[in-house]
Protein backbone atom coordinates (compact mmCIF):
# COMPACT_ATOMS: atom_id res chain seq x y z
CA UNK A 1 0.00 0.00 0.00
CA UNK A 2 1.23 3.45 -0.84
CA UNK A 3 0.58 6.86 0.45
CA UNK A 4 1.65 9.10 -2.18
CA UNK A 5 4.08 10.45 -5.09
CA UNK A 6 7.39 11.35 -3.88
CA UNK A 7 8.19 15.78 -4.28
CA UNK A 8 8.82 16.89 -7.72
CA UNK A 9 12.24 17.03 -7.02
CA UNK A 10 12.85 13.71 -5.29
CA UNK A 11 13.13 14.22 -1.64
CA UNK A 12 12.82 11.82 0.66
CA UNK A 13 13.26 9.26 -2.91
CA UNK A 14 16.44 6.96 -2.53
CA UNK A 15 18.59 7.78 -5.78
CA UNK A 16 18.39 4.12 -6.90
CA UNK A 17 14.62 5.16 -7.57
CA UNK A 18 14.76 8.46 -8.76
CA UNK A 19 15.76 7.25 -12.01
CA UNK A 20 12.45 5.42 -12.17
CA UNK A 21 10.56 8.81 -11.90
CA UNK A 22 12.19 10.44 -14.85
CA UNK A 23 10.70 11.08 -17.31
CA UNK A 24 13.13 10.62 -19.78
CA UNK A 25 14.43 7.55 -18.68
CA UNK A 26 13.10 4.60 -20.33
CA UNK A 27 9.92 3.05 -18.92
CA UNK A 28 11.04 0.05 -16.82
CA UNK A 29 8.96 -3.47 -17.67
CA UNK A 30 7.38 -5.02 -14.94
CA UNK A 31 9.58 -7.59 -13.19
CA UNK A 32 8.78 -10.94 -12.82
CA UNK A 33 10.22 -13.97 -10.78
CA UNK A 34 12.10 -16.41 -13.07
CA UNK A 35 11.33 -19.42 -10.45
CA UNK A 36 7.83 -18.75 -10.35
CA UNK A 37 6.94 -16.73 -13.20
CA UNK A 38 4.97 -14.46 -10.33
CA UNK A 39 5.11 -10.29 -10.67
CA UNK A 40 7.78 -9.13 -8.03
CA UNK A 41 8.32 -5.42 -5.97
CA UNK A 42 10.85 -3.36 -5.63
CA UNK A 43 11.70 -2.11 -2.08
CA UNK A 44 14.42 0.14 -1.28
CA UNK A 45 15.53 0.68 2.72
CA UNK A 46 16.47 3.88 4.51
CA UNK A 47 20.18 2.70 3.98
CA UNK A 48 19.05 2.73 0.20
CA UNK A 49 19.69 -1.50 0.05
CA UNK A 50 17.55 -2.99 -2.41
CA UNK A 51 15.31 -5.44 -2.11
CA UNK A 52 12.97 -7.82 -4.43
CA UNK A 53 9.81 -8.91 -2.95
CA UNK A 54 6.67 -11.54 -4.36
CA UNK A 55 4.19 -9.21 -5.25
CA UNK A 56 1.85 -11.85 -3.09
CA UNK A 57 4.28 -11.11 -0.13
CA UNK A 58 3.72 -7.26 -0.55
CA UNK A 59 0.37 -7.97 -0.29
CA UNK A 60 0.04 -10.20 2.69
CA UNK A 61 -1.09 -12.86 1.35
CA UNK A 62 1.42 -15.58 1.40
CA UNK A 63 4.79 -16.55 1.67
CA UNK A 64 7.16 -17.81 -0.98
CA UNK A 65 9.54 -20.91 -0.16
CA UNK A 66 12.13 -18.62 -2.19
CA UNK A 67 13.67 -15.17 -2.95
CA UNK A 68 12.45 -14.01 -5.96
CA UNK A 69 14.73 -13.62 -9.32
CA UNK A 70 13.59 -10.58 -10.73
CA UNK A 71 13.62 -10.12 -15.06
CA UNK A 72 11.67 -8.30 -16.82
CA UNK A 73 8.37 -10.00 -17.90
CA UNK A 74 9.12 -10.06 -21.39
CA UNK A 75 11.57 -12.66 -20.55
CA UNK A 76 8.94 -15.41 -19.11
CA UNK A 77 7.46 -17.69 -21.15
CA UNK A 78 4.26 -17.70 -19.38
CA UNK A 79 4.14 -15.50 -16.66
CA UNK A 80 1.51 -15.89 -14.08
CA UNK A 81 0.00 -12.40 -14.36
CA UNK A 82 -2.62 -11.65 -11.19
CA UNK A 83 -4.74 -8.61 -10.38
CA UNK A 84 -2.58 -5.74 -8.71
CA UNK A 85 -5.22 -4.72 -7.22
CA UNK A 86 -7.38 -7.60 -5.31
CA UNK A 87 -4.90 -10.45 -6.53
CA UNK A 88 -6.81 -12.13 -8.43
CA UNK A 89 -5.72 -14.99 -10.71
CA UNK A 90 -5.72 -14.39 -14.85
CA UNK A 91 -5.80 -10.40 -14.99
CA UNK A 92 -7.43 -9.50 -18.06
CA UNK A 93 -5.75 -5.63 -18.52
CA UNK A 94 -3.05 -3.64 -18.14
CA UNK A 95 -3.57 -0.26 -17.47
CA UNK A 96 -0.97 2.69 -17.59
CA UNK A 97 0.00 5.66 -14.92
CA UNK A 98 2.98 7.88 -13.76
CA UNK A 99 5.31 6.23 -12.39
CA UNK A 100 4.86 5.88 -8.37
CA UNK A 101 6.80 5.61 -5.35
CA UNK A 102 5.49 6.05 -1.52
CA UNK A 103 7.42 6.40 1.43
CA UNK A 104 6.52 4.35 4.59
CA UNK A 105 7.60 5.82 8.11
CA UNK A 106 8.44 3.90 11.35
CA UNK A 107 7.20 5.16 14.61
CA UNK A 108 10.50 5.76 17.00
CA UNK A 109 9.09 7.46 19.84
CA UNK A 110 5.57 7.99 21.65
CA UNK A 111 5.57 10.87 23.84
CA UNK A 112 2.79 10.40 26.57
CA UNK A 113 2.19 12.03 30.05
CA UNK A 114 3.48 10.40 33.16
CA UNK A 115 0.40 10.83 35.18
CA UNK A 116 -1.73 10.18 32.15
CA UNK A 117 0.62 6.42 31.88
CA UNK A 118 -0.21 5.60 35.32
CA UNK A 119 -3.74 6.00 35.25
CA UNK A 120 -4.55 4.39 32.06
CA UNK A 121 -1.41 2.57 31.55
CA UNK A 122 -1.18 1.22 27.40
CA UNK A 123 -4.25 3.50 27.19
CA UNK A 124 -2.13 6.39 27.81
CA UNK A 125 -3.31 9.69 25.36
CA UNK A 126 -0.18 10.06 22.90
CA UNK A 127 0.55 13.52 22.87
CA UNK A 128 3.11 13.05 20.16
CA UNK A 129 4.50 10.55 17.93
CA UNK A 130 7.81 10.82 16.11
CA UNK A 131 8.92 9.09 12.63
CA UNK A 132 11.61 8.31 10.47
CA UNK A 133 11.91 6.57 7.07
CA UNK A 134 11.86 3.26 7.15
CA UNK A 135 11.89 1.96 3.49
CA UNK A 136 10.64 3.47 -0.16
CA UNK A 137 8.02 1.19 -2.35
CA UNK A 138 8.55 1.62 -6.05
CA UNK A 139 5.09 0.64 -7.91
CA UNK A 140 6.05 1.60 -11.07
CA UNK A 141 3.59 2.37 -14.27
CA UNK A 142 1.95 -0.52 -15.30
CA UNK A 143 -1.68 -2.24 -13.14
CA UNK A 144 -2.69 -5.18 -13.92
CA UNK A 145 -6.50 -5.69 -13.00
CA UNK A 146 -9.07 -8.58 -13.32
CA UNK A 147 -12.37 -8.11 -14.94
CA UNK A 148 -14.48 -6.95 -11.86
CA UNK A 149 -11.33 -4.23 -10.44
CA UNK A 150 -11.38 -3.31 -14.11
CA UNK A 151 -14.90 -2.44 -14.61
CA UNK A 152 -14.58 -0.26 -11.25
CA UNK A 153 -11.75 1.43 -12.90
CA UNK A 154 -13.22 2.21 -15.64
CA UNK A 155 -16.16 3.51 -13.92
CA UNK A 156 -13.61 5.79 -11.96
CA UNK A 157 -15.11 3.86 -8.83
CA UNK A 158 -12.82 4.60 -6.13
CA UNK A 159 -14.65 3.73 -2.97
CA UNK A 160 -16.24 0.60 -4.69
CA UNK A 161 -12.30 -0.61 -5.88
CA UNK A 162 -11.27 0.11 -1.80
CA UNK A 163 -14.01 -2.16 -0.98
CA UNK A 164 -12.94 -4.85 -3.03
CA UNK A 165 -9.64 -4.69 -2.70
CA UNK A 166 -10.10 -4.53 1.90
CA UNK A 167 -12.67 -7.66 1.30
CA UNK A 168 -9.58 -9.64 -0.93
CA UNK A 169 -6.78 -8.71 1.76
CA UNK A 170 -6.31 -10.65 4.78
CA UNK A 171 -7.38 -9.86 8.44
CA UNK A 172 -4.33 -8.38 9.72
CA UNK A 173 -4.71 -5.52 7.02
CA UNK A 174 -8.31 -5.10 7.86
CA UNK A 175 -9.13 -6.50 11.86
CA UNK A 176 -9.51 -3.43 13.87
CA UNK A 177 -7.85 -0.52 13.41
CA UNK A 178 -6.16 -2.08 10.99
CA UNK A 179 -8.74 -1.30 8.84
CA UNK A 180 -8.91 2.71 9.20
CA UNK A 181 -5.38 2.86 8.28
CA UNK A 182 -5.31 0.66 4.92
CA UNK A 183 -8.41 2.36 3.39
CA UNK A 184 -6.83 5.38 3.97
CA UNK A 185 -3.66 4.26 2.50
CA UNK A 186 -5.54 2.40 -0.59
CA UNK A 187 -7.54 5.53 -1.11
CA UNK A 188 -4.24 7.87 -1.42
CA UNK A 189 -2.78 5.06 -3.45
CA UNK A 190 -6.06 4.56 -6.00
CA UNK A 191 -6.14 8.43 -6.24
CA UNK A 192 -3.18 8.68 -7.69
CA UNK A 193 -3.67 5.92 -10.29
CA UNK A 194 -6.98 7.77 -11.27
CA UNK A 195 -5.65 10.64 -11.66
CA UNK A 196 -2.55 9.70 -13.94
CA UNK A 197 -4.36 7.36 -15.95
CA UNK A 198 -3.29 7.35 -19.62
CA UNK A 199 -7.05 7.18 -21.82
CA UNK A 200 -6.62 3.63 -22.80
CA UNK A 201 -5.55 0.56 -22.02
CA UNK A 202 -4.28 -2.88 -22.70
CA UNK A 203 -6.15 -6.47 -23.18
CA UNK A 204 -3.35 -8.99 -21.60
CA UNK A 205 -3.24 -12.34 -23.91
CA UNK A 206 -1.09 -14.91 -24.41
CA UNK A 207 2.59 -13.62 -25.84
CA UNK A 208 1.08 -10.21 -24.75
CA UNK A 209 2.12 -9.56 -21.06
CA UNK A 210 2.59 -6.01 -21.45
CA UNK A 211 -0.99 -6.08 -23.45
CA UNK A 212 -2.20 -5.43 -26.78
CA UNK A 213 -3.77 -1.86 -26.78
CA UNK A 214 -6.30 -0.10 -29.07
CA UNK A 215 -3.25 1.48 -31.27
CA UNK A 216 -2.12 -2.48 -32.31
CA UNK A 217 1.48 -1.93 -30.74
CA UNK A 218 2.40 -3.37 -28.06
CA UNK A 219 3.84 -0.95 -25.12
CA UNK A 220 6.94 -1.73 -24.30
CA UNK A 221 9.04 1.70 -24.17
């Protein structure tokens, strides 16, 4: 889940991504596992180490038996291509945006009062809570979507993609408060992709990863 785009002139983006968000660099392809032929995520710390996750992984849904081994999707045969947006199996469009990053904080410090702590103990009041960086998410361009995310894109249906996407994830991204927190985040996130959309988009078929769009040429630059 993602927040939102990083300053226009890359602050708080870890130079190993800002090349991502230029736009004159070449558009990046999606990156695949070669093991598992399963769409992988690029995560860079706040020591700017790189790091390759299962797009399944990012979204809490399972764990892999093995790191991934990122290429570019172009290079699988038959890549296993799966909603980016409720993970659903055999996405049936690719759809095009700017280029995204979001920057996710760690909590360091809670600042509460002492006779507020004793009273109500872990129900102390926070009176302030201090961050830091803990790691950059680079999304890049390209959603995939299944047929029912892609009709609510379509229909620029923003609260009714949230809602699909919270009822796909599992319940320690939506018990509780839990819940608050990734709508919120989803909602920042699916703003962004709405607003950047490019008018059309791409039908995903076999030999077609990157999809064939309305134009006849496949995008791959």
């Amino acid at each position: 889940m993602r927040p939102h785009l990083p300053t226009p002139d890359g602050a708080g983006v870890p130079a190993e991504l800002r090349a991502l968000g230029s736009t004159s660099a070449p558009i990046p392809e999606s990156l695949y596992c070669r093991r598992c032929r399963r769409g992988v995520n690029i995560r860079v710390s706040d020591l700017g180490v790189v790091k390759y996750l299962h797009a399944a992984e990012q979204r809490g849904h399972r764990n892999q038996d093995h790191d991934p081994e990122p290429v570019p999707v172009t290079e699988i045969s038959d890549p296993i291509i799966e909603c980016d947006f409720c993970s659903a199996p055999d996405a049936a469009w690719i759809y095009r945006c700017a280029n995204q990053f979001s920057e996710h904080r760690r909590v360091t410090t809670r600042v509460v009062g002492v006779s507020d702590y004793r009273s109500r103990h872990g129900a102390a009041r926070v009176h302030r809570t201090d961050t830091e960086h803990a790691f950059t998410q680079a999304w890049g361009e390209r959603w995939s979507a299944c047929g029912g995310c892609a009709d609510l894109v379509e229909a620029r249906d923003l609260y009714g993609l949230i809602r699909r996407v919270t009822d796909s994830l599992p319940a320690k991204f939506t018990r509780g408060k839990h819940l608050m927190r990734t709508r919120g985040e989803l909602h920042d996130t699916y703003s962004e992709v709405f607003d950047t959309l490019t008018p059309s988009r791409g039908r995903i078929a076999p030999g077609h990863p990157l999809g064939i769009w309305p134009d006849t040429t496949e995008k791959t630059s």
